[in-house]
PDB file of N, CA and C in Angstrom:
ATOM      1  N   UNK A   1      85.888 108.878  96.098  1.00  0.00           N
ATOM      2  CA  UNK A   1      85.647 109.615  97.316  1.00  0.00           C
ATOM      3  C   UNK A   1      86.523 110.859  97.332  1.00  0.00           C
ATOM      4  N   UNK A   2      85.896 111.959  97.912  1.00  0.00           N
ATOM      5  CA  UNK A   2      86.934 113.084  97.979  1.00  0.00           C
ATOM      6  C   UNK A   2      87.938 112.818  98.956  1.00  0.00           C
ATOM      7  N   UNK A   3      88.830 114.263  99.032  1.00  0.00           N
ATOM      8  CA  UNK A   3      89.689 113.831 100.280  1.00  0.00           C
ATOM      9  C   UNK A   3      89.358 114.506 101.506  1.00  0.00           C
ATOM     10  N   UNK A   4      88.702 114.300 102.309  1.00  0.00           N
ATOM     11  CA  UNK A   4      87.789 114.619 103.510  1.00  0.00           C
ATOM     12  C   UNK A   4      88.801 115.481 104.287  1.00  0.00           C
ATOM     13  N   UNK A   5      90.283 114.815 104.694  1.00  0.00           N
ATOM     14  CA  UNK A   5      91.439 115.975 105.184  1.00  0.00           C
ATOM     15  C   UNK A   5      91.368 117.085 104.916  1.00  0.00           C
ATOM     16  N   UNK A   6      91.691 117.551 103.448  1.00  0.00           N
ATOM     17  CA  UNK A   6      92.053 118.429 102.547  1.00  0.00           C
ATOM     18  C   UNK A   6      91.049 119.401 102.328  1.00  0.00           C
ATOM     19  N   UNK A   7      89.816 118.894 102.205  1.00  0.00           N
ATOM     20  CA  UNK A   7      88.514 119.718 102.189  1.00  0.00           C
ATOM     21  C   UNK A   7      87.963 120.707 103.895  1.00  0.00           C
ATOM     22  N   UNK A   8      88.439 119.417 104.564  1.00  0.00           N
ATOM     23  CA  UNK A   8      87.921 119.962 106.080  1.00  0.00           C
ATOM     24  C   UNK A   8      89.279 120.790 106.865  1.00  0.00           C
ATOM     25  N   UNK A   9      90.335 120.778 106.095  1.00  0.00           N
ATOM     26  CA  UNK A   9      91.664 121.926 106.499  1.00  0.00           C
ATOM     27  C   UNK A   9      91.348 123.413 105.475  1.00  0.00           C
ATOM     28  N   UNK A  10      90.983 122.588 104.317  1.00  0.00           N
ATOM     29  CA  UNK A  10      90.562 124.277 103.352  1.00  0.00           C
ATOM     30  C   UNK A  10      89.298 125.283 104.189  1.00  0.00           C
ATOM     31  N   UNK A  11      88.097 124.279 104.777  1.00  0.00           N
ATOM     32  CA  UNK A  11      87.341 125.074 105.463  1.00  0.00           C
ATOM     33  C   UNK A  11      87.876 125.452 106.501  1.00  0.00           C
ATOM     34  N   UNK A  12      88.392 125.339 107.252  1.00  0.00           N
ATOM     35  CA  UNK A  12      89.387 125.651 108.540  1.00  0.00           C
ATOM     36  C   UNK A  12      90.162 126.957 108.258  1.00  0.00           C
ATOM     37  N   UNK A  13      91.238 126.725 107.362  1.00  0.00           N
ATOM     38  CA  UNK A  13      91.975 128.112 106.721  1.00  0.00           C
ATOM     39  C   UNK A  13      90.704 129.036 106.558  1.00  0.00           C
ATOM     40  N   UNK A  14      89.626 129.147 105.943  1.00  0.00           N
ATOM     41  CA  UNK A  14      88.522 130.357 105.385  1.00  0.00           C
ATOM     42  C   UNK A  14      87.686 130.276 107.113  1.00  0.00           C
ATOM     43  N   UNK A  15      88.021 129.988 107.980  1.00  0.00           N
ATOM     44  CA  UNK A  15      87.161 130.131 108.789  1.00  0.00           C
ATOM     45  C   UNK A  15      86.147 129.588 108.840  1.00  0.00           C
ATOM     46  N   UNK A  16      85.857 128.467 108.212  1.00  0.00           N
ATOM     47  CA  UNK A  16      84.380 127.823 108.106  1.00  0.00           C
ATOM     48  C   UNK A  16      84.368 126.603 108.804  1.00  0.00           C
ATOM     49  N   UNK A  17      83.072 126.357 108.996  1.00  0.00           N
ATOM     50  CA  UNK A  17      83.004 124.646 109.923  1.00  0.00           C
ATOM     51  C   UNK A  17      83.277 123.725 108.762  1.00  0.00           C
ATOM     52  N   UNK A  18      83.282 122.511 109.004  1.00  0.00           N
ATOM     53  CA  UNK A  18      83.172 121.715 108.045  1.00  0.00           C
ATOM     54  C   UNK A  18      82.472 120.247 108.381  1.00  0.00           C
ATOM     55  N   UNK A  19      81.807 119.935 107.447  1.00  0.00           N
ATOM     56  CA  UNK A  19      80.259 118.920 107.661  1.00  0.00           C
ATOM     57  C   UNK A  19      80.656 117.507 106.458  1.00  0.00           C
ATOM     58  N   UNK A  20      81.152 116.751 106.921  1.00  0.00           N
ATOM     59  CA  UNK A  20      81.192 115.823 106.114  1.00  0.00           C
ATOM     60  C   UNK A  20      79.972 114.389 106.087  1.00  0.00           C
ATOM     61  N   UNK A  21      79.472 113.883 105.316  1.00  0.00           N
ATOM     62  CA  UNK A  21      78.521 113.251 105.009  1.00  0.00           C
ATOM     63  C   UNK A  21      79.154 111.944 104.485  1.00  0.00           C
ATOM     64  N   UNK A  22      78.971 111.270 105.297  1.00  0.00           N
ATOM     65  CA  UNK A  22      79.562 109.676 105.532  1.00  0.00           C
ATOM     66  C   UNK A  22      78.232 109.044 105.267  1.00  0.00           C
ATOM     67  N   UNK A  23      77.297 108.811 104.609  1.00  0.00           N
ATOM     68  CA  UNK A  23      76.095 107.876 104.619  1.00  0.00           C
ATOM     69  C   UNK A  23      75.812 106.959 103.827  1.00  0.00           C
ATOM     70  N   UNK A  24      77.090 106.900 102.450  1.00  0.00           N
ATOM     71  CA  UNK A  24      76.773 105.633 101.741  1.00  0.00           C
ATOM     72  C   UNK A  24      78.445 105.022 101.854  1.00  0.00           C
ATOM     73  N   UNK A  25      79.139 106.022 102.556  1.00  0.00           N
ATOM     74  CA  UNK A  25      81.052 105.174 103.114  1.00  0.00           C
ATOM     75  C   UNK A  25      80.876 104.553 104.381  1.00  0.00           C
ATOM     76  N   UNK A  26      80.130 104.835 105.327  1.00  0.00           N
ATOM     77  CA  UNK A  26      80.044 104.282 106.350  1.00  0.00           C
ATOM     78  C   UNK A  26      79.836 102.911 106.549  1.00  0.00           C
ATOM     79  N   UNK A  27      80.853 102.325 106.917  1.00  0.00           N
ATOM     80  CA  UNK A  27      80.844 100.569 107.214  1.00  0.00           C
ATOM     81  C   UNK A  27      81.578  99.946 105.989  1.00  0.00           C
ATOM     82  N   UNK A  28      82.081 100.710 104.776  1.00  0.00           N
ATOM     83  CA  UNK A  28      82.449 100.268 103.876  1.00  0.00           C
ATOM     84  C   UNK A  28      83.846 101.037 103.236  1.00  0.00           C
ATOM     85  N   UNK A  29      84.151 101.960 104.239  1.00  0.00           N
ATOM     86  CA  UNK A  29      85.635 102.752 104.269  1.00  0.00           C
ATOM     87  C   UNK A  29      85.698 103.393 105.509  1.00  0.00           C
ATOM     88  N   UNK A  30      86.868 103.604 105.953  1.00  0.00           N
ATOM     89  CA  UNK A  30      87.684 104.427 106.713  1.00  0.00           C
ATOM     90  C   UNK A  30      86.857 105.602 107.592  1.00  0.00           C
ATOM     91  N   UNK A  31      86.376 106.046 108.398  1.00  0.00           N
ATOM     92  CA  UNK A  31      85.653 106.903 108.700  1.00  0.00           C
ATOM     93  C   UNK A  31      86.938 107.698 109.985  1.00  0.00           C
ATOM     94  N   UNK A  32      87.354 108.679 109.186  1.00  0.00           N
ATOM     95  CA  UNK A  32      88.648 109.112 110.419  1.00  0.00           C
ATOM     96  C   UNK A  32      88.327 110.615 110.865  1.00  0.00           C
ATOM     97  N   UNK A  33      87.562 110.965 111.250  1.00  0.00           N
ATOM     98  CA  UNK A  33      86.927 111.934 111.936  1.00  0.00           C
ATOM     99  C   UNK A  33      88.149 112.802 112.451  1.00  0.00           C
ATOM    100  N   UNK A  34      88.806 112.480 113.273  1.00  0.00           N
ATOM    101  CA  UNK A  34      89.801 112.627 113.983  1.00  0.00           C
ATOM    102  C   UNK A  34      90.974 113.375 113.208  1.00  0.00           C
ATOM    103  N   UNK A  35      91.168 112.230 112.445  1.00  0.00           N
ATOM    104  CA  UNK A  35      92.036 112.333 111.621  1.00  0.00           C
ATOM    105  C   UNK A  35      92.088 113.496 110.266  1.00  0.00           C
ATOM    106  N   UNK A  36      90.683 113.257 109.811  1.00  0.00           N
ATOM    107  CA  UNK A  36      90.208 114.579 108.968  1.00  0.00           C
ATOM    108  C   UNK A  36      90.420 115.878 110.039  1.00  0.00           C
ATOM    109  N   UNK A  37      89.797 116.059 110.934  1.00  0.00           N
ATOM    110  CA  UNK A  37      89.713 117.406 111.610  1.00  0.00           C
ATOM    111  C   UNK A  37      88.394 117.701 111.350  1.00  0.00           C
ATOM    112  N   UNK A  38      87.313 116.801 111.172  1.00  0.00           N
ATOM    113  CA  UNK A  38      86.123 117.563 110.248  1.00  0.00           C
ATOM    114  C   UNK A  38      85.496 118.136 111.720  1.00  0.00           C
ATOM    115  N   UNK A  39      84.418 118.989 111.549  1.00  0.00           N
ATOM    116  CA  UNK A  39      83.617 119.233 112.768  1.00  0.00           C
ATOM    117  C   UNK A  39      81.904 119.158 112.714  1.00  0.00           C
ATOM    118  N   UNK A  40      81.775 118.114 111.611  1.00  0.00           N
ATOM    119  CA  UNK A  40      80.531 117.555 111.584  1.00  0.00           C
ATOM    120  C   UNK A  40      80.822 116.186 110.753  1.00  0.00           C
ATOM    121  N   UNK A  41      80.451 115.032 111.164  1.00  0.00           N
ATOM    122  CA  UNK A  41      80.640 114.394 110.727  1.00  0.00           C
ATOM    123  C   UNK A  41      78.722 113.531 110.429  1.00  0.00           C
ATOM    124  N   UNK A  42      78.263 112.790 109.642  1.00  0.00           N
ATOM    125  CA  UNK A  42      76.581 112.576 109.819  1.00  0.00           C
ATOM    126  C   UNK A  42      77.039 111.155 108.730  1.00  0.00           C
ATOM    127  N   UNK A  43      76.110 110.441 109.055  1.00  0.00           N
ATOM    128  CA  UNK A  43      75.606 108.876 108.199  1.00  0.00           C
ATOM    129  C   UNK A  43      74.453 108.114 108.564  1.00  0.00           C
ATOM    130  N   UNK A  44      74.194 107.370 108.255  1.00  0.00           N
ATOM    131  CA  UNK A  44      73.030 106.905 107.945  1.00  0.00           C
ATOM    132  C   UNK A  44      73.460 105.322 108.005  1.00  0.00           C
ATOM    133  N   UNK A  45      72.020 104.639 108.372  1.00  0.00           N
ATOM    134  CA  UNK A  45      72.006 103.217 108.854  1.00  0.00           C
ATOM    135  C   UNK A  45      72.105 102.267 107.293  1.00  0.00           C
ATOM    136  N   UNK A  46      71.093 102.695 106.879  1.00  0.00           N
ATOM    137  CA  UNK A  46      70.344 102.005 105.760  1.00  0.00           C
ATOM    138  C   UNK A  46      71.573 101.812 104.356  1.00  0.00           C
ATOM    139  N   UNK A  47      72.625 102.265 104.287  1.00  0.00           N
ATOM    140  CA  UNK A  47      73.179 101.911 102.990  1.00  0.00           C
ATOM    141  C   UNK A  47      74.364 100.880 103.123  1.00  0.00           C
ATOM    142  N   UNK A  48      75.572 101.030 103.598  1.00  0.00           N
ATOM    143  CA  UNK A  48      76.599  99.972 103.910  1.00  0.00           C
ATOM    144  C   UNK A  48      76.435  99.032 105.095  1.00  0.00           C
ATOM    145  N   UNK A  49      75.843  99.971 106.348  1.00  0.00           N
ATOM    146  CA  UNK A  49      75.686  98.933 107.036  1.00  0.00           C
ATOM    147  C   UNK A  49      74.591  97.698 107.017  1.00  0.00           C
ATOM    148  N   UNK A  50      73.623  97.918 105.953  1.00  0.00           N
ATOM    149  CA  UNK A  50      72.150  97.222 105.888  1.00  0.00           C
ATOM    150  C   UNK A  50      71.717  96.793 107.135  1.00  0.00           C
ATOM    151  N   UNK A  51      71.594  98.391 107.637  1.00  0.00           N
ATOM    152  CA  UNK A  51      70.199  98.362 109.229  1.00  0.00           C
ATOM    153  C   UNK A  51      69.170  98.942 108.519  1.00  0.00           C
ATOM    154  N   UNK A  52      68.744  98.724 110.022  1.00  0.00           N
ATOM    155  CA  UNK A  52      67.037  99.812 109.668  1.00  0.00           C
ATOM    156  C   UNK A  52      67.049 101.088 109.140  1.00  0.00           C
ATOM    157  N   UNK A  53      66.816 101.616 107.668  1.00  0.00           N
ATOM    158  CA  UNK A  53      66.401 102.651 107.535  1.00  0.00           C
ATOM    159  C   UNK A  53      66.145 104.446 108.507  1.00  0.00           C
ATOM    160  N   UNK A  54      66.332 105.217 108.725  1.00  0.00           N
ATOM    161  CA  UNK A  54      65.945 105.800 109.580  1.00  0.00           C
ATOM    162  C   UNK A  54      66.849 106.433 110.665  1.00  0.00           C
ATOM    163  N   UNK A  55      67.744 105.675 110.960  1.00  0.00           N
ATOM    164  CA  UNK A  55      69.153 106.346 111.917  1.00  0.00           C
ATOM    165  C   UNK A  55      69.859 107.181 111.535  1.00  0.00           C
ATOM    166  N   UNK A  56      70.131 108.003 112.319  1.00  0.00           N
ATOM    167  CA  UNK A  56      71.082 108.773 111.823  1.00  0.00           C
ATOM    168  C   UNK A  56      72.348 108.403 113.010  1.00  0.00           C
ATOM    169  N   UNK A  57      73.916 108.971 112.325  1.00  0.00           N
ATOM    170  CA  UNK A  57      74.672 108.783 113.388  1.00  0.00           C
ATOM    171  C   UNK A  57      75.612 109.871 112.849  1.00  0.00           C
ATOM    172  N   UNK A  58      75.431 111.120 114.053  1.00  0.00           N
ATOM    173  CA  UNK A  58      76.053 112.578 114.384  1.00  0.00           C
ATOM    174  C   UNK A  58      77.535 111.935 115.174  1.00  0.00           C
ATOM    175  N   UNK A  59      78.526 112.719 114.737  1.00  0.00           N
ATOM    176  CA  UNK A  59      79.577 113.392 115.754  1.00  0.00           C
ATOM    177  C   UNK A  59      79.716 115.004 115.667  1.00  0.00           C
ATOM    178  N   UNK A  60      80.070 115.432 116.400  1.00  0.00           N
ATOM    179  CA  UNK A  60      80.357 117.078 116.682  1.00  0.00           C
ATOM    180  C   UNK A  60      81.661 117.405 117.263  1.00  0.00           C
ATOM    181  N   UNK A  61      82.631 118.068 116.696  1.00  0.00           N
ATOM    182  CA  UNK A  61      83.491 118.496 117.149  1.00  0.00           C
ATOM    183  C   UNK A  61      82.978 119.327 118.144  1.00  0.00           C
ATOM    184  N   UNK A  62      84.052 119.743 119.486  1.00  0.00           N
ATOM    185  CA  UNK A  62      84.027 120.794 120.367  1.00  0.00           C
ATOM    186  C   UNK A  62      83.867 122.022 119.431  1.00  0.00           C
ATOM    187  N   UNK A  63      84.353 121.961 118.566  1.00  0.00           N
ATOM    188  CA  UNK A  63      84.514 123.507 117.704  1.00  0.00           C
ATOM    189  C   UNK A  63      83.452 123.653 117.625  1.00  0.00           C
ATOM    190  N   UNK A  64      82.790 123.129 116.994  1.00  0.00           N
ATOM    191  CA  UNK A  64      81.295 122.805 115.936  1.00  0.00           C
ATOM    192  C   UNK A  64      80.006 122.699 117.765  1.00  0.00           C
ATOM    193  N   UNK A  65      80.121 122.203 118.087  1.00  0.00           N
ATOM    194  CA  UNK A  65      79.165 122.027 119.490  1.00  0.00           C
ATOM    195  C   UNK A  65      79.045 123.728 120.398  1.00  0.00           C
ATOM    196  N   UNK A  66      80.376 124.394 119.961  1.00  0.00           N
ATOM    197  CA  UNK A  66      80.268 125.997 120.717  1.00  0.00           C
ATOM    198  C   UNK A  66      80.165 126.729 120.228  1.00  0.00           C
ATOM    199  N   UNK A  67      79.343 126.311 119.058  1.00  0.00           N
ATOM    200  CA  UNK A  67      78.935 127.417 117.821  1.00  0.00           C
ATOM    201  C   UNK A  67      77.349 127.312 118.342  1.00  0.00           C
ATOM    202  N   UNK A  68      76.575 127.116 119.305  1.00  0.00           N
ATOM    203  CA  UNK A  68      75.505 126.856 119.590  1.00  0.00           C
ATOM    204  C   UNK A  68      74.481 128.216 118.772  1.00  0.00           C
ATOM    205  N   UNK A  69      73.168 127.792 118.727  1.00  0.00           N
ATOM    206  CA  UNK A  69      72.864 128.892 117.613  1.00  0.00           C
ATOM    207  C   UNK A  69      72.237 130.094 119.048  1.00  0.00           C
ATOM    208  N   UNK A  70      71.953 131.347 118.163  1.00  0.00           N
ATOM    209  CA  UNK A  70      71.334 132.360 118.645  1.00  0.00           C
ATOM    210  C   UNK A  70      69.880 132.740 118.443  1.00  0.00           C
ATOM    211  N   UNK A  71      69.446 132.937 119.087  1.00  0.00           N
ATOM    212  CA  UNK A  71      68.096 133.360 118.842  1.00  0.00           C
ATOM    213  C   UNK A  71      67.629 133.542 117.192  1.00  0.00           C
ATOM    214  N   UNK A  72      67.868 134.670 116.742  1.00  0.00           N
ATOM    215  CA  UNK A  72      68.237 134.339 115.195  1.00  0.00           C
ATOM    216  C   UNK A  72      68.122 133.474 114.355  1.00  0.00           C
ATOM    217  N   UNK A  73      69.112 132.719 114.528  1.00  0.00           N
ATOM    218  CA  UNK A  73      69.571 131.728 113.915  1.00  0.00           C
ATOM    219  C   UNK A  73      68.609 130.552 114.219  1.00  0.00           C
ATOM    220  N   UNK A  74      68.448 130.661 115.144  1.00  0.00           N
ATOM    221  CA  UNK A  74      67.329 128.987 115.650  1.00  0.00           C
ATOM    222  C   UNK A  74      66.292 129.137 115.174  1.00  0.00           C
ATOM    223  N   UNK A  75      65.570 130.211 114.986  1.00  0.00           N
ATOM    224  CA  UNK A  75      64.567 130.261 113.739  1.00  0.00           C
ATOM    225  C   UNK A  75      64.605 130.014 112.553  1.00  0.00           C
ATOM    226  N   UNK A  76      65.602 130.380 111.755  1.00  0.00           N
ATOM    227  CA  UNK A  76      66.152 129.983 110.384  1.00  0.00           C
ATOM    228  C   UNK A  76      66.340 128.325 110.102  1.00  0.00           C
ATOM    229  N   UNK A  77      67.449 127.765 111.643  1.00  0.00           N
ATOM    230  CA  UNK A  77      67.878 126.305 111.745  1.00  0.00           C
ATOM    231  C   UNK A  77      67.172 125.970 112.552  1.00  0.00           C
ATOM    232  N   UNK A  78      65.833 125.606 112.443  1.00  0.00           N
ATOM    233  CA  UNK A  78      65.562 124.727 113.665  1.00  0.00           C
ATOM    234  C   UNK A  78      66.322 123.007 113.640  1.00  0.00           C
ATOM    235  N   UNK A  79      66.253 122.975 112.880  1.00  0.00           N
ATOM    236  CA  UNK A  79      67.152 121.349 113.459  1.00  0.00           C
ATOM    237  C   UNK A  79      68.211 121.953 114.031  1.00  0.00           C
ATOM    238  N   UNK A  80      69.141 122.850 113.946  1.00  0.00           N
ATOM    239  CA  UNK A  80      70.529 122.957 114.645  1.00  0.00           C
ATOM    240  C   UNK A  80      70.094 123.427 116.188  1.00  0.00           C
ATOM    241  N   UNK A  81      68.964 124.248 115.967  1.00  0.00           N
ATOM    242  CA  UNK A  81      68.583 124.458 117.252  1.00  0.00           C
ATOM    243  C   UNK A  81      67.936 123.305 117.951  1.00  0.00           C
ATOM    244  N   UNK A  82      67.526 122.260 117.317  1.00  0.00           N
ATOM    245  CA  UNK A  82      67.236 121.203 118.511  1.00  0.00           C
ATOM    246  C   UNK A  82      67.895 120.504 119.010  1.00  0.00           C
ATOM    247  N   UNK A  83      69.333 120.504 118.155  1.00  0.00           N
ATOM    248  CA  UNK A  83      70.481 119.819 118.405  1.00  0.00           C
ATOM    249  C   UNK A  83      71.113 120.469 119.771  1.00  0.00           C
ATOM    250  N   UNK A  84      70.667 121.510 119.642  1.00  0.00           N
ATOM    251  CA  UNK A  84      71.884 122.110 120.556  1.00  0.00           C
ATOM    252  C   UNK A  84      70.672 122.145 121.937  1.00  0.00           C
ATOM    253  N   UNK A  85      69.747 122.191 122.152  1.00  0.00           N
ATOM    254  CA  UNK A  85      68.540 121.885 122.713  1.00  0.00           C
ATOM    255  C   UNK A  85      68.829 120.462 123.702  1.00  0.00           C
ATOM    256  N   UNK A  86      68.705 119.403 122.540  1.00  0.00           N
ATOM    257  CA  UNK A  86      69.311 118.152 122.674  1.00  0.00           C
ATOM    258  C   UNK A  86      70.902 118.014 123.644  1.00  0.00           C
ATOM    259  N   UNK A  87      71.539 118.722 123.334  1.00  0.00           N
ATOM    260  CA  UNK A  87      72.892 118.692 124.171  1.00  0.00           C
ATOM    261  C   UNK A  87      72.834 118.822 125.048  1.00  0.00           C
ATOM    262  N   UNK A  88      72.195 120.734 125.597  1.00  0.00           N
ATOM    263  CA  UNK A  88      72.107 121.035 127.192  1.00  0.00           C
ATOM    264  C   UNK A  88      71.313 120.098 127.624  1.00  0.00           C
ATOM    265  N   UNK A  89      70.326 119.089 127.061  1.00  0.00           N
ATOM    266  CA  UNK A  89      69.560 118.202 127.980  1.00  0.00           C
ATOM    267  C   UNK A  89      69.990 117.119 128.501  1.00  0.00           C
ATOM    268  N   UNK A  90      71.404 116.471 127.470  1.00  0.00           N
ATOM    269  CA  UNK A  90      71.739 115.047 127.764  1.00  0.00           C
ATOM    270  C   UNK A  90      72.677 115.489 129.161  1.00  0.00           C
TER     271      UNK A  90
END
């Protein structure tokens, strides 16, 4: 496994978000969100935990959540734009 800290402080120093992909560690190591600093964190049902196929499970840093996209951009990302779609609705 990489070191999720170290990677998600290097994107931090360059100004960048950082997106870590937990979908075959999840349920089967450490998941420290927090602790990394990451500001995307994403996994999946179907590999360690043996659920149903098909789930996904998002966290979002505040950092990462007020980066909401722009007009622009939501054309390019539509998933980020439904996400953020998804937010103002909940």
């Amino acid at each position: 496994m990489s070191d999720a800290a170290a990677l998600c402080q290097l994107a931090r120093t360059h100004g960048a978000l950082s997106i870590v992909d937990v979908v075959t560690s999840l349920g089967g190591a450490p998941v420290l969100v927090d602790t990394w600093g990451a500001d995307a964190v994403y996994g999946g049902s179907q590999k360690c935990l043996s659920c149903t196929p098909g789930l996904a499970l998002v966290t979002l840093s505040p950092r990462c959540s007020s980066q909401g996209p722009s007009a622009q951009s939501a054309k390019l990302v539509s998933g980020s734009y439904a996400r953020h779609d998804l937010l103002e609705r909940w």
